[in-house]
N, C-alpha and C. Protein backbone atom coordinates (compact mmCIF):
# COMPACT_ATOMS: atom_id res chain seq x y z
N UNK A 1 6.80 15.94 -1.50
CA UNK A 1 7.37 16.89 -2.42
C UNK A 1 6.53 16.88 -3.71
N UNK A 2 6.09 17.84 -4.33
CA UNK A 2 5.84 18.17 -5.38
C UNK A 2 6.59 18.58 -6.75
N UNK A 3 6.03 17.79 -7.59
CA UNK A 3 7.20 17.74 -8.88
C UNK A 3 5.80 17.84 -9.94
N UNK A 4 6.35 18.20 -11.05
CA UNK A 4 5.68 19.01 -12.44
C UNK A 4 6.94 17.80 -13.27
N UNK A 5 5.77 17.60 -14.26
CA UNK A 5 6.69 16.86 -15.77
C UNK A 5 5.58 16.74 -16.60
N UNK A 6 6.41 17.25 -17.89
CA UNK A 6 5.49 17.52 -18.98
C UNK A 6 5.61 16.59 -19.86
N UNK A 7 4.51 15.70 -19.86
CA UNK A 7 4.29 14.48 -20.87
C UNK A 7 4.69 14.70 -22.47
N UNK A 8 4.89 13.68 -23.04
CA UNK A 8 5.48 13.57 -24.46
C UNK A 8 4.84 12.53 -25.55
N UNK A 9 4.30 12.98 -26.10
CA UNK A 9 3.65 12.10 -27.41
C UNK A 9 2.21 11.76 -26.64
N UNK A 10 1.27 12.43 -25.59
CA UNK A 10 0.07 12.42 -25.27
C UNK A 10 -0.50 13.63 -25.62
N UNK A 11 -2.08 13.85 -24.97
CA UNK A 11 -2.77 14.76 -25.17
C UNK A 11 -2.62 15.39 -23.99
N UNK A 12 -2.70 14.85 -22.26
CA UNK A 12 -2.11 15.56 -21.51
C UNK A 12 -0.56 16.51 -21.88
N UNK A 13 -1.18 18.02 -21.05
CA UNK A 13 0.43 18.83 -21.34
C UNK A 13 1.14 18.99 -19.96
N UNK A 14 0.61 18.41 -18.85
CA UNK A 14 1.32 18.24 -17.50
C UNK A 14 0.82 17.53 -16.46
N UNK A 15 1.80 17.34 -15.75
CA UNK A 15 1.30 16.22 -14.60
C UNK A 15 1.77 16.85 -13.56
N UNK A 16 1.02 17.30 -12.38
CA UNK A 16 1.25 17.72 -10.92
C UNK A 16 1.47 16.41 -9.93
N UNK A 17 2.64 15.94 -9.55
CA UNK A 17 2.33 14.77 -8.77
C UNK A 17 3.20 15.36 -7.68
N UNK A 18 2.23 14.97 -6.15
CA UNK A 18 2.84 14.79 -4.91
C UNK A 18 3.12 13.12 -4.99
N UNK A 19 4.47 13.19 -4.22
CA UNK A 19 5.04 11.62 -3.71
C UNK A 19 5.75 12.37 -2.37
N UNK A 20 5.17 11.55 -1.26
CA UNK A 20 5.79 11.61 0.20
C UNK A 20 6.17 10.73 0.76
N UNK A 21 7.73 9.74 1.10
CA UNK A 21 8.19 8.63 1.76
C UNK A 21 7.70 8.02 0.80
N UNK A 22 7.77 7.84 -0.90
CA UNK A 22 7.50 6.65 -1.45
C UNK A 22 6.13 6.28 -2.02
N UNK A 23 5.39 7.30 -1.47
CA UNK A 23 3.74 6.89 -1.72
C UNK A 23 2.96 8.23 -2.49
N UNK A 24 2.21 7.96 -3.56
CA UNK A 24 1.64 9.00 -4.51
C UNK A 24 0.38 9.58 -3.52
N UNK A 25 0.79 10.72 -3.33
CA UNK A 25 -0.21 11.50 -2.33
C UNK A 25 -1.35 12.17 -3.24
N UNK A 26 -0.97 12.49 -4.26
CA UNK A 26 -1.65 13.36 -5.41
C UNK A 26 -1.68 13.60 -6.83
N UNK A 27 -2.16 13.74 -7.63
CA UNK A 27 -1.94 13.88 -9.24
C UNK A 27 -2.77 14.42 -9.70
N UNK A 28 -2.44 15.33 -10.39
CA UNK A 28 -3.75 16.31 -11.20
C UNK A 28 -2.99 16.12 -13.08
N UNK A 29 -3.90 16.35 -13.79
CA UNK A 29 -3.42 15.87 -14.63
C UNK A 29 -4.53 17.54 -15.74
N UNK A 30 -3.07 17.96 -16.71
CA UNK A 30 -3.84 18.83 -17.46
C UNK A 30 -3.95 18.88 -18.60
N UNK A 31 -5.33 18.85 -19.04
CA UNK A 31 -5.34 18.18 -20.92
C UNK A 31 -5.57 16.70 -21.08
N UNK A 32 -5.80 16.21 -21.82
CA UNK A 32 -6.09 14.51 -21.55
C UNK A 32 -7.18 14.36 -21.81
N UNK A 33 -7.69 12.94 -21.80
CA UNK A 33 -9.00 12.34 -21.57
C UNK A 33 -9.48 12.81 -19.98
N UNK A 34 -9.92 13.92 -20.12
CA UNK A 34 -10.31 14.29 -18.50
C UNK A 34 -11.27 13.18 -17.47
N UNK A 35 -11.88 12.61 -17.66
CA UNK A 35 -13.13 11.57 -17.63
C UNK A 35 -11.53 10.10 -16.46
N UNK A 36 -10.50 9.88 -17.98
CA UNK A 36 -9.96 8.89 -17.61
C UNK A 36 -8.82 9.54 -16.67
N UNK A 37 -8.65 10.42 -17.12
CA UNK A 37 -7.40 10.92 -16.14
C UNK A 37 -7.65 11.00 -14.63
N UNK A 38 -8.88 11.49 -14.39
CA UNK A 38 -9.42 11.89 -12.63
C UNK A 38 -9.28 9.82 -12.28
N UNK A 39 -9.79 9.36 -13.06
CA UNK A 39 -9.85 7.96 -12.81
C UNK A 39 -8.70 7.33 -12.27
N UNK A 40 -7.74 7.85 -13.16
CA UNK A 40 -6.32 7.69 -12.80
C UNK A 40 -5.58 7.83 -11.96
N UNK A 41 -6.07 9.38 -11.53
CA UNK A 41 -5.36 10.02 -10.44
C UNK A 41 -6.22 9.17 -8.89
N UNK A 42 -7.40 9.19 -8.95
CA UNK A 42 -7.96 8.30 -8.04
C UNK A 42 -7.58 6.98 -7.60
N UNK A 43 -7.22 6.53 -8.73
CA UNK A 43 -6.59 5.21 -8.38
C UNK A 43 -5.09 5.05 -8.09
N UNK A 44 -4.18 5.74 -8.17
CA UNK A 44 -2.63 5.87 -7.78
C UNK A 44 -2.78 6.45 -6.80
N UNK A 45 -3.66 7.20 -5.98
CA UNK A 45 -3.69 7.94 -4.95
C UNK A 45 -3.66 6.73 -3.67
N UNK A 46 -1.95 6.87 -2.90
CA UNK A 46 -2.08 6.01 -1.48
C UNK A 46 -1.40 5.16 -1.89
N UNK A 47 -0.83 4.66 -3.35
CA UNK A 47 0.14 3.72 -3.95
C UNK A 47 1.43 3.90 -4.09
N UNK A 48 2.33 2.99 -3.53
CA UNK A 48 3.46 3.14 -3.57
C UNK A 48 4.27 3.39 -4.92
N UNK A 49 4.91 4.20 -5.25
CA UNK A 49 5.59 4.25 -6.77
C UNK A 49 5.91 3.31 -7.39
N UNK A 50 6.68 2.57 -6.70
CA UNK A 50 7.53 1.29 -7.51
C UNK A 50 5.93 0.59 -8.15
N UNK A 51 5.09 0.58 -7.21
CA UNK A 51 3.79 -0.10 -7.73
C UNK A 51 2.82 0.14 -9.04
N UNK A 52 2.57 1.82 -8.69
CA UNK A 52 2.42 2.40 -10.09
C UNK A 52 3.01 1.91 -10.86
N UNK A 53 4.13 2.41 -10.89
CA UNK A 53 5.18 2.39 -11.84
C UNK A 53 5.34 0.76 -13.04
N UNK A 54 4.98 -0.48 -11.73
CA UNK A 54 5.16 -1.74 -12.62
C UNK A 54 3.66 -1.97 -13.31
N UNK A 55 2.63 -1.24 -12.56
CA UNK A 55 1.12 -1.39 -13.36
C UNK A 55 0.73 -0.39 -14.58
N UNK A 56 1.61 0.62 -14.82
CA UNK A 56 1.61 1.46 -15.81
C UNK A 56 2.33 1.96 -17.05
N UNK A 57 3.79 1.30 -16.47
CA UNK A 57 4.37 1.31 -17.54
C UNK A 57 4.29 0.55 -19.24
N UNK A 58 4.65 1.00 -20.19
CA UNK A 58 4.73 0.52 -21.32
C UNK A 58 3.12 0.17 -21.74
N UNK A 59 1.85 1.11 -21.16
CA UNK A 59 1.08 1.06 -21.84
C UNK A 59 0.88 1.91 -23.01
N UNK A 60 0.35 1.65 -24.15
CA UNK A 60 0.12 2.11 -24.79
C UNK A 60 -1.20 3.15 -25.03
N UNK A 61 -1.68 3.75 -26.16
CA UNK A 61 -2.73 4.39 -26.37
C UNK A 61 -2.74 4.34 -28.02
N UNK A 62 -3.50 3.36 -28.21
CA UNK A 62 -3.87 3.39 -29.88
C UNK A 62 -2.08 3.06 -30.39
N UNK A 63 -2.42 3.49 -31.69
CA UNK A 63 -0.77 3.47 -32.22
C UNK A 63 0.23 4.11 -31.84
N UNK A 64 0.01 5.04 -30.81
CA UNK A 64 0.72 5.88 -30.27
C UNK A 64 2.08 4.76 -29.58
N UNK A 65 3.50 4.91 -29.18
CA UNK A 65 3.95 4.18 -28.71
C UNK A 65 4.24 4.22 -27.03
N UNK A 66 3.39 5.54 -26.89
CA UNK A 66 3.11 5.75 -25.43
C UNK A 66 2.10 6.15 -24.31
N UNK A 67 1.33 6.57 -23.99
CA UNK A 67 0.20 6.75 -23.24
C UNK A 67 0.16 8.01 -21.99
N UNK A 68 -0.84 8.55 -21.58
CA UNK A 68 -0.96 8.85 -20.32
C UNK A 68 -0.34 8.11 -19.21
N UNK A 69 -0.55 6.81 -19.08
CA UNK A 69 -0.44 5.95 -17.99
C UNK A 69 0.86 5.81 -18.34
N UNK A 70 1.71 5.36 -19.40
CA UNK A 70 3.38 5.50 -19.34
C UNK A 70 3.83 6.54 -19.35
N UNK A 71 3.36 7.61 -19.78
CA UNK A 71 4.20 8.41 -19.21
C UNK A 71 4.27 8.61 -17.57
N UNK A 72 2.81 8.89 -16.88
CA UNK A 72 2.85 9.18 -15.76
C UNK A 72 4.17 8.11 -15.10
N UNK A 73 4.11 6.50 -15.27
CA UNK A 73 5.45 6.08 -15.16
C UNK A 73 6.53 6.43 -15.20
N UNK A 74 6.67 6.90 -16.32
CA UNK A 74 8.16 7.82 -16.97
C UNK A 74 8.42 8.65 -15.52
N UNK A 75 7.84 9.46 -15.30
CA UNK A 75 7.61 10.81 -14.42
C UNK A 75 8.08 9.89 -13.22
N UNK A 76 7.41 9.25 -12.54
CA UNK A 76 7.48 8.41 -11.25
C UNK A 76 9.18 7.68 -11.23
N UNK A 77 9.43 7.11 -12.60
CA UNK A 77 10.97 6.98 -12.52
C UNK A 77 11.60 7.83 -12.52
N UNK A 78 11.40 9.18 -13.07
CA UNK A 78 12.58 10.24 -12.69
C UNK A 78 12.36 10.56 -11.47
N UNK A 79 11.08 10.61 -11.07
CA UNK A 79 11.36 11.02 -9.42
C UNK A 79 11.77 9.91 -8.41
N UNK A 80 11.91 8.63 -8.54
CA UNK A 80 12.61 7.75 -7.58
C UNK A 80 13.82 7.52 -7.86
N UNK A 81 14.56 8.16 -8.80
CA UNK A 81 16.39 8.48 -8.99
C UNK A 81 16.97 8.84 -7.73
């Protein structure tokens, strides 16, 4: 299934993520550090959520109190509700 969520307090303004049976099939990411984001999406690709989810959460970005990589978390917990 495919789900859309629009990040908050980043430079990305959306996240395209496939998750099928549990596992991140896909992620495109729009706006961002483009360079780190494909990086990103490459590397969650074939990973189970819960997994993402404990390697990404609560990172930060500079003083910011949230990141690309937590949010994409954020996103991954609303979709395993």
């Amino acid at each position: 299934m495919t789900y859309e969520f629009t990040p908050r307090g980043v430079c990305s303004r959306q996240m395209i993520i496939n998750v099928e049976d549990g596992i991140v099939k896909d992620l495109q990411v729009v706006g961002g550090c483009h360079g780190n984001l494909q990086g990103i999406s490459a590397l969650v690709k074939g990973m189970k959520v819960e997994d993402v989810i404990a390697r990404l959460d609560g990172i930060r970005c500079g003083a910011k109190p949230t990141s690309c990589p937590d949010q994409l978390a954020k996103a991954l917990k609303e979709i395993a509700k």
